[in-house]
Protein backbone atom coordinates (compact mmCIF):
# COMPACT_ATOMS: atom_id res chain seq x y z
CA UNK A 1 161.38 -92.45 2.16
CA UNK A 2 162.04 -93.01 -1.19
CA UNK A 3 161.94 -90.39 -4.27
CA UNK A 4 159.76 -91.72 -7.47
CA UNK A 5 161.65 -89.57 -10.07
CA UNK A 6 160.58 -87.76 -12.75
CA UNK A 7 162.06 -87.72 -16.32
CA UNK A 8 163.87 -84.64 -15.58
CA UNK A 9 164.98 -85.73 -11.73
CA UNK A 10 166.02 -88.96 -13.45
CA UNK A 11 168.33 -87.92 -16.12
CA UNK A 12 170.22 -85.34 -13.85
CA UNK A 13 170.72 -88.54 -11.29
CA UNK A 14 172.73 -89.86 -13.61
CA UNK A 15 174.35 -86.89 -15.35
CA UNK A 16 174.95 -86.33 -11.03
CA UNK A 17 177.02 -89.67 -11.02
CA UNK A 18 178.84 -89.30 -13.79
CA UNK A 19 180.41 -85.63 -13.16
CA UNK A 20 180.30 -86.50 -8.79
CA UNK A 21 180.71 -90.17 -8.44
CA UNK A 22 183.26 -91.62 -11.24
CA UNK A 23 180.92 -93.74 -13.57
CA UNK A 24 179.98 -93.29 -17.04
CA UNK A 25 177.09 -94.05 -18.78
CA UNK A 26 178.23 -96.55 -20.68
CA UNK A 27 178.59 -98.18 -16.93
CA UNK A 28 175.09 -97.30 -15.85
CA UNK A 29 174.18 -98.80 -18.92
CA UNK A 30 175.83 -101.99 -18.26
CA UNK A 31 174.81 -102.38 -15.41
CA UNK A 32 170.90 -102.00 -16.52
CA UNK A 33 170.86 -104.20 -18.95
CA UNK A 34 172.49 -107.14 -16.66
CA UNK A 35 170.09 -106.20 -14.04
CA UNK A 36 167.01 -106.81 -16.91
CA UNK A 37 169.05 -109.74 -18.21
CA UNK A 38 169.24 -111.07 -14.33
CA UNK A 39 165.45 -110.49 -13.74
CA UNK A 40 164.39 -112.70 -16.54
CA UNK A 41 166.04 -115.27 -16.09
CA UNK A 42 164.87 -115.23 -12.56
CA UNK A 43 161.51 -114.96 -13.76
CA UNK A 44 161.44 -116.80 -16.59
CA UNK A 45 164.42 -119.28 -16.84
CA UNK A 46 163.12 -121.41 -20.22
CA UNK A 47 162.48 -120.49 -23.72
CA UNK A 48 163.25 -118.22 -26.43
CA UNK A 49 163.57 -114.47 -25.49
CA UNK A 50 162.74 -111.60 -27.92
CA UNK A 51 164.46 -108.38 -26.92
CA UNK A 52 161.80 -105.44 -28.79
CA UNK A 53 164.29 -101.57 -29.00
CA UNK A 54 164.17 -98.97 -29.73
CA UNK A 55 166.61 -95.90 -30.15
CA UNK A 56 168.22 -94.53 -27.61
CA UNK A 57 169.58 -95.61 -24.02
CA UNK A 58 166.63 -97.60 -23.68
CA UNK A 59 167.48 -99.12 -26.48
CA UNK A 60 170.65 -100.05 -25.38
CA UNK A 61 169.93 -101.49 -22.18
CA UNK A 62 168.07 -103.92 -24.64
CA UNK A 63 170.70 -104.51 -26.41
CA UNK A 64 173.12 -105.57 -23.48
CA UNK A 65 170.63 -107.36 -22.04
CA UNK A 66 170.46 -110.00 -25.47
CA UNK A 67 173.78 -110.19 -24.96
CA UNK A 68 174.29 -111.28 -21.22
CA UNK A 69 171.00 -113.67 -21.82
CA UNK A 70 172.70 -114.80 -24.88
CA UNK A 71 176.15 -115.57 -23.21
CA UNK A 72 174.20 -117.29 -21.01
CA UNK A 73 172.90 -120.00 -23.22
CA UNK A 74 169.46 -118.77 -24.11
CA UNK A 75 167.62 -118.58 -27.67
CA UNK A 76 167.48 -114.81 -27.74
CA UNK A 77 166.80 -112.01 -30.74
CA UNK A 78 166.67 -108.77 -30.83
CA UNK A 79 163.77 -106.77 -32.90
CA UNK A 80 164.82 -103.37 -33.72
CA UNK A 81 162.92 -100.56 -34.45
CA UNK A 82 166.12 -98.54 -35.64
CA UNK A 83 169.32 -99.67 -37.79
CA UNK A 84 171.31 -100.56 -34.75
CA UNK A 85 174.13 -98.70 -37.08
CA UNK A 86 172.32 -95.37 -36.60
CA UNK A 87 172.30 -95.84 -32.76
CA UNK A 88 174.59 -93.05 -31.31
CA UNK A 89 177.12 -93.16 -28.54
CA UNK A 90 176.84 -95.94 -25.73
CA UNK A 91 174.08 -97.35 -27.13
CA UNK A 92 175.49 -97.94 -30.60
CA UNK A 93 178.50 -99.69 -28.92
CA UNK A 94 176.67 -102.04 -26.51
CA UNK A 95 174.54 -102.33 -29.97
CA UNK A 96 177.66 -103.76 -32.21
CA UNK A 97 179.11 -105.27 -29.19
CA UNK A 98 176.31 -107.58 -29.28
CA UNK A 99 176.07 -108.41 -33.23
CA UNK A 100 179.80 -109.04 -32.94
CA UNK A 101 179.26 -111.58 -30.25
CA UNK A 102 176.30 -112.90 -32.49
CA UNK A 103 173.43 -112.23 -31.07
CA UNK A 104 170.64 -112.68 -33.71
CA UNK A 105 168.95 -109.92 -34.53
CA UNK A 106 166.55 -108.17 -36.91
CA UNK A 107 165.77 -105.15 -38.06
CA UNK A 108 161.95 -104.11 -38.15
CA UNK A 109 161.27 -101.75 -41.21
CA UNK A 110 157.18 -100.64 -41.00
CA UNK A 111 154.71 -102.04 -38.90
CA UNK A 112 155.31 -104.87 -36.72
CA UNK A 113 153.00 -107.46 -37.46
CA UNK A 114 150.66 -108.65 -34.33
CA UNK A 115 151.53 -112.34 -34.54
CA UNK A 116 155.56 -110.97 -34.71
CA UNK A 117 156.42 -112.68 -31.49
CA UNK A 118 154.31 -115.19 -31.13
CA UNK A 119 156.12 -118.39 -29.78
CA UNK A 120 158.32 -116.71 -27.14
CA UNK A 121 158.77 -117.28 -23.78
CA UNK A 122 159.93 -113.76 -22.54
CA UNK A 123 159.59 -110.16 -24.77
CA UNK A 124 161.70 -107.45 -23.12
CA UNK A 125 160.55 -104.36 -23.81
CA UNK A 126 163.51 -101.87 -23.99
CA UNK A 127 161.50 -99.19 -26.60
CA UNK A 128 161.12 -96.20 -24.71
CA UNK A 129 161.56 -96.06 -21.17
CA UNK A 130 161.40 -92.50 -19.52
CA UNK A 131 161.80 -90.78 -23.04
CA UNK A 132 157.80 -91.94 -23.77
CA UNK A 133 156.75 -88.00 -24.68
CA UNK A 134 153.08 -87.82 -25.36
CA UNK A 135 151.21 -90.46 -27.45
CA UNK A 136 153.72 -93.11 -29.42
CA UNK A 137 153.48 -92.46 -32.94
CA UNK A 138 154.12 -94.53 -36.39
CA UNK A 139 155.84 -98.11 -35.83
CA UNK A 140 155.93 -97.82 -32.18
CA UNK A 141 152.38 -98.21 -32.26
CA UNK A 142 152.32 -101.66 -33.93
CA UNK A 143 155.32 -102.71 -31.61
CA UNK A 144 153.85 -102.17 -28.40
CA UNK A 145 150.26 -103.90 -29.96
CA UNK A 146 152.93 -106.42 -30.87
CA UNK A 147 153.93 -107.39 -27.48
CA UNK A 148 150.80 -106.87 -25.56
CA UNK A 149 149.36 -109.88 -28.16
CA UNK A 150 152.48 -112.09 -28.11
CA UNK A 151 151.15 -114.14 -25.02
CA UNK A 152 154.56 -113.80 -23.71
CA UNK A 153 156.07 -113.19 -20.22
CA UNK A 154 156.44 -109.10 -21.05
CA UNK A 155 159.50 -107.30 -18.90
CA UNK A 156 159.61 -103.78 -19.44
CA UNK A 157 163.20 -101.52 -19.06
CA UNK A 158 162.88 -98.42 -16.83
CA UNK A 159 158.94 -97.39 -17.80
CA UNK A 160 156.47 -99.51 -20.07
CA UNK A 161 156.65 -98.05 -23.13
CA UNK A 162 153.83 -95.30 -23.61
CA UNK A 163 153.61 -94.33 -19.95
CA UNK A 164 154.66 -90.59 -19.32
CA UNK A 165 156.98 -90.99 -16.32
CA UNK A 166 156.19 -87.73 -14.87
CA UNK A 167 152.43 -88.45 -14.66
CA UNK A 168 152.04 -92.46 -15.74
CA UNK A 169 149.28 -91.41 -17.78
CA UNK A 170 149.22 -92.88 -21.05
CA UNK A 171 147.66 -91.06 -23.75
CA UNK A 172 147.30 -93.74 -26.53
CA UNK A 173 148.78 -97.54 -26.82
CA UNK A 174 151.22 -98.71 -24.44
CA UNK A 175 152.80 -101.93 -22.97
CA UNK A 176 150.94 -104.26 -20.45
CA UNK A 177 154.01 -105.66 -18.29
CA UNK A 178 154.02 -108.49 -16.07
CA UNK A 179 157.30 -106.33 -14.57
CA UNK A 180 159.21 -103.46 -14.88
CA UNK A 181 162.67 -103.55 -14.04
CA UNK A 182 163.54 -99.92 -13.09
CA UNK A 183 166.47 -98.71 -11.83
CA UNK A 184 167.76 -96.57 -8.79
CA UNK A 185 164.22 -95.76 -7.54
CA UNK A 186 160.90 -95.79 -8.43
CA UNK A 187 159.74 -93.39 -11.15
CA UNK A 188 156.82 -91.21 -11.08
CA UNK A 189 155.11 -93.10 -13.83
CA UNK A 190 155.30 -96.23 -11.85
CA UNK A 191 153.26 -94.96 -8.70
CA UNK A 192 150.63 -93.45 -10.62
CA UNK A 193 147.75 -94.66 -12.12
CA UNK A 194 147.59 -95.81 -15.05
CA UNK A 195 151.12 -96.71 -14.37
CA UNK A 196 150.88 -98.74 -11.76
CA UNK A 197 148.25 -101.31 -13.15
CA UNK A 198 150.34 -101.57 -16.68
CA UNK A 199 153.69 -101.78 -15.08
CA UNK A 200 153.13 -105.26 -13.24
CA UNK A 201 155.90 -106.17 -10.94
CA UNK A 202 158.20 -103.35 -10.21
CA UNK A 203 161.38 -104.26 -9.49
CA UNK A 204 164.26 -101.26 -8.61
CA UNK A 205 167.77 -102.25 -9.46
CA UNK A 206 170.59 -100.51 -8.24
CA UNK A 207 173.20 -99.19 -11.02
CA UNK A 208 176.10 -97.83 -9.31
CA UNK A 209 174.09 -93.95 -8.74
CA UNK A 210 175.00 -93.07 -4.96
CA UNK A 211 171.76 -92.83 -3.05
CA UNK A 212 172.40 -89.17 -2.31
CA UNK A 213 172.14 -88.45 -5.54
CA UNK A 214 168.96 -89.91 -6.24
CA UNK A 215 166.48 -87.66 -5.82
CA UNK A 216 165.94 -83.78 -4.24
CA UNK A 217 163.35 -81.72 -1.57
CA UNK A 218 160.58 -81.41 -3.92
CA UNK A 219 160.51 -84.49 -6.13
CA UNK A 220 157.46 -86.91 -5.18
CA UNK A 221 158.03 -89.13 -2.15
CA UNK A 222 157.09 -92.43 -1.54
CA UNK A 223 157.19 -92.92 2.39
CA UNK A 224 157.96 -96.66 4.37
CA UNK A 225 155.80 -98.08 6.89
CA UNK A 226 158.00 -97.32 8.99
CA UNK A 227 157.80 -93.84 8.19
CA UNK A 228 153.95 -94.06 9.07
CA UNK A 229 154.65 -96.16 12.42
CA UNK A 230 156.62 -93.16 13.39
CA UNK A 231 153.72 -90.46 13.35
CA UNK A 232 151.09 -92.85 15.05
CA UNK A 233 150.62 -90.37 18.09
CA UNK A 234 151.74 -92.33 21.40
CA UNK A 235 149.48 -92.57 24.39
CA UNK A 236 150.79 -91.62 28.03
CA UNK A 237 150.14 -93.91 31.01
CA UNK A 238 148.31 -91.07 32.39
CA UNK A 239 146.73 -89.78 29.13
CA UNK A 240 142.81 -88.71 29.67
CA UNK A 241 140.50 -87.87 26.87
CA UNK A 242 140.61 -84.38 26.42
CA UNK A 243 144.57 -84.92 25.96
CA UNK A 244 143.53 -87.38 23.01
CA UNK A 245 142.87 -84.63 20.82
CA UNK A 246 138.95 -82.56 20.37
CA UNK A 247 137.66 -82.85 17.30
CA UNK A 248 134.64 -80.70 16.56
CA UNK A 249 132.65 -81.62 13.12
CA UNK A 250 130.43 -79.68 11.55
CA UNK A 251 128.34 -81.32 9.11
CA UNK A 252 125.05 -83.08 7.69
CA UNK A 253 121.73 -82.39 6.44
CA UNK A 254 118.55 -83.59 5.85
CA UNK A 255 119.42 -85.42 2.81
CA UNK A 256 122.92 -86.58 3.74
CA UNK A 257 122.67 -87.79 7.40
CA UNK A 258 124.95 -90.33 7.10
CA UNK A 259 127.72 -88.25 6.45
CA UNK A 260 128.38 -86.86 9.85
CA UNK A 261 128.41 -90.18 11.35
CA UNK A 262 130.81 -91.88 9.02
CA UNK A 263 133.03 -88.74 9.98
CA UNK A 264 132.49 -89.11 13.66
CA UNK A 265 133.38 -92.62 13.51
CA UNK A 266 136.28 -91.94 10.86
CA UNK A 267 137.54 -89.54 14.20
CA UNK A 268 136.99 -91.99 17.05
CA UNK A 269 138.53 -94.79 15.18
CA UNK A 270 141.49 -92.83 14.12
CA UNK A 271 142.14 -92.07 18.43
CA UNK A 272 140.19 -88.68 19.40
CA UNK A 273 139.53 -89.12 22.64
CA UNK A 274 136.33 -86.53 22.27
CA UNK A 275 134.39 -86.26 18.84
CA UNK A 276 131.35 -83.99 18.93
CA UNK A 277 128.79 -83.05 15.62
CA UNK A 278 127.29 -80.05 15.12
CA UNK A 279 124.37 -80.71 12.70
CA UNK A 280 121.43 -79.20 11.80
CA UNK A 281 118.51 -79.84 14.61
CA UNK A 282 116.22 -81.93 12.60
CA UNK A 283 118.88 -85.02 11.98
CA UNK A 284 120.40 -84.66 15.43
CA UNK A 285 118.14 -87.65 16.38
CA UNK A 286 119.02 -89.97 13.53
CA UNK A 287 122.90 -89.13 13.67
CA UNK A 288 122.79 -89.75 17.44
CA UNK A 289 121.31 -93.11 16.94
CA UNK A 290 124.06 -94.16 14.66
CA UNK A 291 127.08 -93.31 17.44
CA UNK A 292 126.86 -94.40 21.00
CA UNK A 293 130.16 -91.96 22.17
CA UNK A 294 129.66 -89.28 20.13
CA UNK A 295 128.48 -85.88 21.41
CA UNK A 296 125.69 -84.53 18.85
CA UNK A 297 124.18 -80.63 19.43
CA UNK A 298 121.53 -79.86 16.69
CA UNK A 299 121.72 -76.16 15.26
CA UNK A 300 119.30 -73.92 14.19
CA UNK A 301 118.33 -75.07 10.59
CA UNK A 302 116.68 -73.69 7.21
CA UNK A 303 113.43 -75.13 6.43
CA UNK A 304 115.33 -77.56 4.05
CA UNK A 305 117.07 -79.27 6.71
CA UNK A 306 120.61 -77.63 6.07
CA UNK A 307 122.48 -75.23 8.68
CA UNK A 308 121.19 -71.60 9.09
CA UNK A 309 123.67 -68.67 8.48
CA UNK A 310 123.24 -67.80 11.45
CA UNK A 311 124.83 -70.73 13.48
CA UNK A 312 128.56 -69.04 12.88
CA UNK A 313 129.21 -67.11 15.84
CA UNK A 314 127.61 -70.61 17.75
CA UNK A 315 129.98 -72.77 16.18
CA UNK A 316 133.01 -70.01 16.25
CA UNK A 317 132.46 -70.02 20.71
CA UNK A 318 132.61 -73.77 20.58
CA UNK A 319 135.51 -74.34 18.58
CA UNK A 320 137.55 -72.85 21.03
CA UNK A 321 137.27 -76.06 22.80
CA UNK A 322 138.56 -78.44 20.39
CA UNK A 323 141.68 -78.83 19.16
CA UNK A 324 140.71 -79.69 15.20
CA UNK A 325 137.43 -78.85 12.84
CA UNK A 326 135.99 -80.64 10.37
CA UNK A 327 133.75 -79.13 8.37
CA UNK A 328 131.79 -79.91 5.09
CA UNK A 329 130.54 -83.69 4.48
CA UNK A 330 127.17 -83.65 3.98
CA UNK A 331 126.50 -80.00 4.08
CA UNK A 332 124.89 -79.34 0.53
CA UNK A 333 125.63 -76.15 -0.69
CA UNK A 334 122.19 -74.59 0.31
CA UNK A 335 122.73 -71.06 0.93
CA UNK A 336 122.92 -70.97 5.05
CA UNK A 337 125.40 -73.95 4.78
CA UNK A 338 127.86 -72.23 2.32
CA UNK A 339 127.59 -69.18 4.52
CA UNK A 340 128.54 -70.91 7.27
CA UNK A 341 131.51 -72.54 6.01
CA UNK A 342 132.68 -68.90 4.40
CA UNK A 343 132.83 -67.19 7.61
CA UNK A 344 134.38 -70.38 9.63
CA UNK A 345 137.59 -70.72 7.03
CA UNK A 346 137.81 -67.02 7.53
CA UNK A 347 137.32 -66.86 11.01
CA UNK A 348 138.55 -70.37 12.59
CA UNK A 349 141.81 -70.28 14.52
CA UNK A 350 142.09 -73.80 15.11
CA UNK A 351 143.21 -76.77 12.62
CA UNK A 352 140.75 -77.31 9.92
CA UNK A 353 139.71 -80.18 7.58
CA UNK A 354 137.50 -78.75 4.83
CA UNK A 355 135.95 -81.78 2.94
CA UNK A 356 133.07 -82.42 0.56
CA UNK A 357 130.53 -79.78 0.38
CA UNK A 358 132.85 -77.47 2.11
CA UNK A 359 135.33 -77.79 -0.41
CA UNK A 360 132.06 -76.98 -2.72
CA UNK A 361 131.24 -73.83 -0.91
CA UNK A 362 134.68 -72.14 -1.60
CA UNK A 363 134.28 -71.99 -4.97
CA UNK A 364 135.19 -68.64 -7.01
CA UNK A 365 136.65 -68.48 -3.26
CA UNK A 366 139.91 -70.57 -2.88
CA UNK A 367 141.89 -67.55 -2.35
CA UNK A 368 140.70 -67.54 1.37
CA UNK A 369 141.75 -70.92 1.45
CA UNK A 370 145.20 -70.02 1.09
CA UNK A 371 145.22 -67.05 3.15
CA UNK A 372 144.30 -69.27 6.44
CA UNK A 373 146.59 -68.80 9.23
CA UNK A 374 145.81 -71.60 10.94
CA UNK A 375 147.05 -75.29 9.66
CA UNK A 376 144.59 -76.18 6.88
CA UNK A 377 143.77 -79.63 5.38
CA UNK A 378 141.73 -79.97 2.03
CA UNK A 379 140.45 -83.48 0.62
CA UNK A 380 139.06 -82.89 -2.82
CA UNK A 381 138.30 -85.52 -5.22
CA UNK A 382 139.63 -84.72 -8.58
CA UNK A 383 136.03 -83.03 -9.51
CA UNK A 384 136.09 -80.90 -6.20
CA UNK A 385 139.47 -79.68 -6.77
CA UNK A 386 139.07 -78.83 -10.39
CA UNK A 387 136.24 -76.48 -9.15
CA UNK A 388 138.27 -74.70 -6.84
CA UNK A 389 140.98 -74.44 -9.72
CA UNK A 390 138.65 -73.80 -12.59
CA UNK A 391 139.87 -76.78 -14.43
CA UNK A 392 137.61 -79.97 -15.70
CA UNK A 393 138.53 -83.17 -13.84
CA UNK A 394 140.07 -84.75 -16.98
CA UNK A 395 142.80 -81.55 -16.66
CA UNK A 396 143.41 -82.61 -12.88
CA UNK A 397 144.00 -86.34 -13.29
CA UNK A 398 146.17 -85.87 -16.45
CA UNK A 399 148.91 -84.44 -14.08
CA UNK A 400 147.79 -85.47 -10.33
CA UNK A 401 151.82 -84.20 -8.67
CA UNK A 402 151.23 -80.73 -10.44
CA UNK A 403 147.24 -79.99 -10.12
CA UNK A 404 147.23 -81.56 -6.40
CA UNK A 405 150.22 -79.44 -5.05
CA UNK A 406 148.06 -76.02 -6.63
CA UNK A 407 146.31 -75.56 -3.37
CA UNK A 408 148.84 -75.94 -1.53
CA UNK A 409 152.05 -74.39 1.02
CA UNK A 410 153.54 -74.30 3.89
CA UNK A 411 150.52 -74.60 6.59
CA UNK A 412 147.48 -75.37 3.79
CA UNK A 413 148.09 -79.66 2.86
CA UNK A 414 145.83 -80.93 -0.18
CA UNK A 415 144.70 -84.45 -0.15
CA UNK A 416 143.58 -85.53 -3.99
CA UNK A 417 141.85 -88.35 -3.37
CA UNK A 418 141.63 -91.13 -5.78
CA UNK A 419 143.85 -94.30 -7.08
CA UNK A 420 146.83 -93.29 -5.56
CA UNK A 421 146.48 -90.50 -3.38
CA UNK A 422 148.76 -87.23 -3.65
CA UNK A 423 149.65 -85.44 -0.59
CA UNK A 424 150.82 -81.80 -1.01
CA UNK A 425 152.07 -79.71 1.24
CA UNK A 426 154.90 -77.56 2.93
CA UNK A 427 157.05 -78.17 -0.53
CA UNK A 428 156.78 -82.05 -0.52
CA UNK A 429 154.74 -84.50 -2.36
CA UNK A 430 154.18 -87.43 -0.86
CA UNK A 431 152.13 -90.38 -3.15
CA UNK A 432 149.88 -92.69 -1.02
CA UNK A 433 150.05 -96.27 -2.15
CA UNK A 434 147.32 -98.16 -0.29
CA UNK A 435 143.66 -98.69 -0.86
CA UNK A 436 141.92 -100.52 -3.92
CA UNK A 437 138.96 -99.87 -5.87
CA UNK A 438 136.10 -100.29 -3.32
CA UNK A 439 136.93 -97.78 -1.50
CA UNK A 440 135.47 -96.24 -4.60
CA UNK A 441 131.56 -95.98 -2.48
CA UNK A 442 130.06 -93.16 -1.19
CA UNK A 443 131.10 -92.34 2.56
CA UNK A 444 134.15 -93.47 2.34
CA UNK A 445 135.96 -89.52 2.15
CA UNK A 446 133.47 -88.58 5.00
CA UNK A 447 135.40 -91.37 7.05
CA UNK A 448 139.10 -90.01 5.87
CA UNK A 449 137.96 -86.53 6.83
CA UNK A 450 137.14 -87.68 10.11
CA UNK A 451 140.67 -89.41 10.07
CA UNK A 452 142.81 -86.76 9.24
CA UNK A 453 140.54 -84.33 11.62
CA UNK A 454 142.00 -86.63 14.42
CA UNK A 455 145.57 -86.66 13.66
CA UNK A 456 144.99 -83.05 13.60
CA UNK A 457 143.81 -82.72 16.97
CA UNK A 458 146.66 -85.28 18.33
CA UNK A 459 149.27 -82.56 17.13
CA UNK A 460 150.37 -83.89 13.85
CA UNK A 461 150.80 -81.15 11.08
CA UNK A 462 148.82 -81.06 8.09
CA UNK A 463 151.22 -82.90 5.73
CA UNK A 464 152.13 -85.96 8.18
CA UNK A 465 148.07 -85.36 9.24
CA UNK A 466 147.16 -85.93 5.38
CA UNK A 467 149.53 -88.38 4.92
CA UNK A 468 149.15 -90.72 7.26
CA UNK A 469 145.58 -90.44 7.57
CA UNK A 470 145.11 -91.56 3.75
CA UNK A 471 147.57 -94.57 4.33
CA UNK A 472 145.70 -95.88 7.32
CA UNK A 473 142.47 -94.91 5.46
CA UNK A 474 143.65 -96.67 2.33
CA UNK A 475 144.89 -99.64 3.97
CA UNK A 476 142.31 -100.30 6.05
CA UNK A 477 140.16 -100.60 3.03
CA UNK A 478 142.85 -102.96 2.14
CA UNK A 479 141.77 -105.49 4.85
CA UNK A 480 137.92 -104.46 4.53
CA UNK A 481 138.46 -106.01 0.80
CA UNK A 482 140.09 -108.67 1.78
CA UNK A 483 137.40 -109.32 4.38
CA UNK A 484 134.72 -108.56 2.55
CA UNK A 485 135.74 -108.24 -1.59
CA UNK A 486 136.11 -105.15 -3.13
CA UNK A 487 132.55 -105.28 -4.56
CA UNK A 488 130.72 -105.66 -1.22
CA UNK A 489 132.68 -103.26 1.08
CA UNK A 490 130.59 -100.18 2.10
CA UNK A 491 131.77 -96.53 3.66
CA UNK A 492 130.53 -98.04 6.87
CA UNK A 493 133.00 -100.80 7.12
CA UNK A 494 136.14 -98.98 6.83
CA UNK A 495 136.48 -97.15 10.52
CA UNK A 496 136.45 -101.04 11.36
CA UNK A 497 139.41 -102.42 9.94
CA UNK A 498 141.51 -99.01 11.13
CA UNK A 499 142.25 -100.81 13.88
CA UNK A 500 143.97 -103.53 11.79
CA UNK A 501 145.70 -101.19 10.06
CA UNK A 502 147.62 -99.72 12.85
CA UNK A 503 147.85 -102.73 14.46
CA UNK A 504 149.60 -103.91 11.14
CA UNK A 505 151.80 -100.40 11.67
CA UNK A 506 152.90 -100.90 15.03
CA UNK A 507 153.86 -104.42 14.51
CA UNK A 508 155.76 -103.60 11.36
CA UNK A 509 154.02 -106.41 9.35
CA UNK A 510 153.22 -104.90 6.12
């Protein structure tokens, strides 16, 4: 496991180094902009180089990197935003250091035209970094516009300018990288979209910070496949079915059939070894023709097709056989079903998955979400959660790490769905990096509720249950894309390819 800092977890990593482990910033500094000097030439060995700072350390690690590339032998000059007289402390020095050693250089006074840096081979960006707070102002602007039209091989230092690092949003213009070259461990920014998709390439160079001072409990996680491998539950010689984990789902209606089927096979696939659906009596008959080893009871019903109220104390006597819930996709929120799904997060003792419409039914209610006993997983989409949070949706996805860990603690584990998934729970935050834009079809969370219903059953708790259910879930839409394409991959398809996603675990080939 890795930590993807924040701003504020990555400045006191190095203020950490210099007071614990004997190096100064001037050092770290150094030692970033060889590492960015190092990575271009890797990646782009020929042709003139245009170096784009700003003030600050950034701006420095620009600096030192024209200089190494320069000593080096290549055609290199430095555009600065700032009189590289004005720059203070380590950054001023590396600054003269390099005019001394004649580097060329010139300072940019205004706006940066767009055709600035046209004829270059390679534009480091070293503007910003992790200082980017809210949306760049004044000749920033025209910069960054700068080097997104110069047609050039664009390597940005730490963080593209314009993305936040603690949320990689990025609220007006900002750099579109073919690589970042970051340093000591991923930052937030970089895992998260927007970040991700503007970052390009990201490449972590180490600086000299000790790895134990990288990071704390608390700062977002980014976990190894090995990691994963390690929570796959293991089966005995002598395992039987009902040791495989029970996983009871309660979902469906007339209008959304499907749903409890794509959860039922989200379950099997993910190694229940006994998945049964309670739906409502009426679509018993169509969701048992879509599942050949699933059980499926049909429950008294409303005359639209949707649960009755009165099916809780039914559902409460049978839940004491299984060893997981799932309850909510494909519900509605008629007025039985919400009923129903009140009185079972109040009343269930055994794990729970609420999902979909029974994330819908809490709202005004999320209080008794949190006051479950019994381990809890929720998978809202941004617009589900920001219902249970009285937020809009934009307010959840401009800070996914804060809004996602909200409904959240020690036995309650929030999955936000989305492009890159955020885990919550138990004090960690743990940011899912597979899965691709087609899993962007309806069906597809039905199938992850399933999922992380299973791993619930086999034992795991809700974080690793979240967790690892949203990185199989993710990558197997990996390899259903790949299959497939992104644009033709249904809900359907994805509790196919799980099984080449853990085979991909347990061989340790991704």
């Amino acid at each position: 496991m890795v930590y993807a800092l924040t701003e504020s977890a990555a400045r006191l990593a190095e203020e950490r180094a210099v007071a614990e482990a004997g190096v100064t910033l001037g050092d770290l500094m150094r030692r970033a902009g060889t590492a960015v000097a190092e990575a271009l030439s890797a990646r782009v060995p020929f042709g003139p180089v245009a170096v784009v700072t700003g003030k600050g350390n950034n701006g420095g690690d620009g600096w030192l990197a024209a200089r190494v590339l320069a000593s080096a032998g290549r055609d290199v000059r430095v555009f600065s935003l700032v009189d590289p007289a004005a720059l203070k402390a380590d950054a001023g020095e590396v600054a003269a250091e390099a005019i001394r050693a004649g580097v060329a250089h010139e300072v940019v006074s205004g706006e940066m035209a767009s055709n600035h840096l046209e004829g270059y081979a390679a534009v480091v960006d070293a503007l910003l970094g992790i200082g980017t707070v809210g949306e760049i102002q004044g000749s920033y602007v025209s910069a960054v516009q700068a080097i997104n039209a110069s047609g050039a091989h664009v390597i940005s230092v730490d963080l593209p300018t314009g993305v936040l690092c603690d949320t990689g949003a990025a609220p007006g213009v900002a750099v579109r990288a073919d690589a970042t070259v970051t340093f000591s461990s991923q930052k937030a920014g970089l895992v998260l979209q927007p970040g991700v998709s503007l970052a390009g390439d990201v490449l972590v160079s180490e600086i000299g910070i000790p790895r134990e001072l990288v990071g704390s409990p608390g700062d977002p996680e980014v976990w190894s496949a090995a990691e994963y491998r390690d929570l796959l539950p293991v089966l005995d010689p002598d395992t039987h079915k009902n040791a495989r984990g029970r996983v009871l789902i309660v979902a469906g209606s007339g209008a959304y059939p499907g749903a409890a089927a794509l959860a039922a096979m989200g379950a099997q696939r993910m190694g229940a070894g006994y998945v049964t659906l309670a739906v409502p009596e009426s679509i018993a008959h169509i969701v048992q023709s879509k599942l050949t080893s699933a059980v499926v009871m049909g429950l008294p019903e409303h005359p639209s097709h949707t649960l009755a109220s009165r099916v809780t104390d039914i559902i409460l006597d049978l839940s004491r056989e299984f060893d997981a819930v799932v309850i909510g996709p494909g519900m509605t929120v008629a007025h039985g079903a919400v009923l129903v799904t009140r009185n079972l997060v109040h009343s269930l003792m055994v794990p729970l998955v609420l999902d979909a419409d029974g994330l819908n039914a809490m709202v005004d209610a999320a209080d008794a979400i949190r006051s479950r006993v019994g381990s809890t997983v929720i998978t809202p989409h941004p617009g589900e959660l920001s219902r249970l949070l009285d937020m809009t949706p934009t307010q959840v996805q401009s800070d996914r790490l804060v809004h996602g860990a909200k409904l959240s603690g020690p036995n309650l584990t929030c999955v936000l769905k989305g492009a890159r998934t955020v885990i919550s729970g138990q004090g960690r935050r743990v940011v899912n990096t597979t899965g691709n834009p087609g899993l962007a079809t309806a069906g597809t969370g039905d199938v992850l509720a399933g999922m992380v219903g299973a791993l619930l059953a086999q034992g795991l708790s809700p974080l690793e249950a979240g967790a690892l259910g949203a990185w199989v879930h993710g990558r197997a839409g990996d390899h259903a894309a790949r299959e497939l394409t992104e644009t033709c991959m249904i809900a359907e398809d994805v509790p196919n390819f799980i099984s080449s996603a853990v085979r991909e675990l347990n061989e340790q080939t991704w």
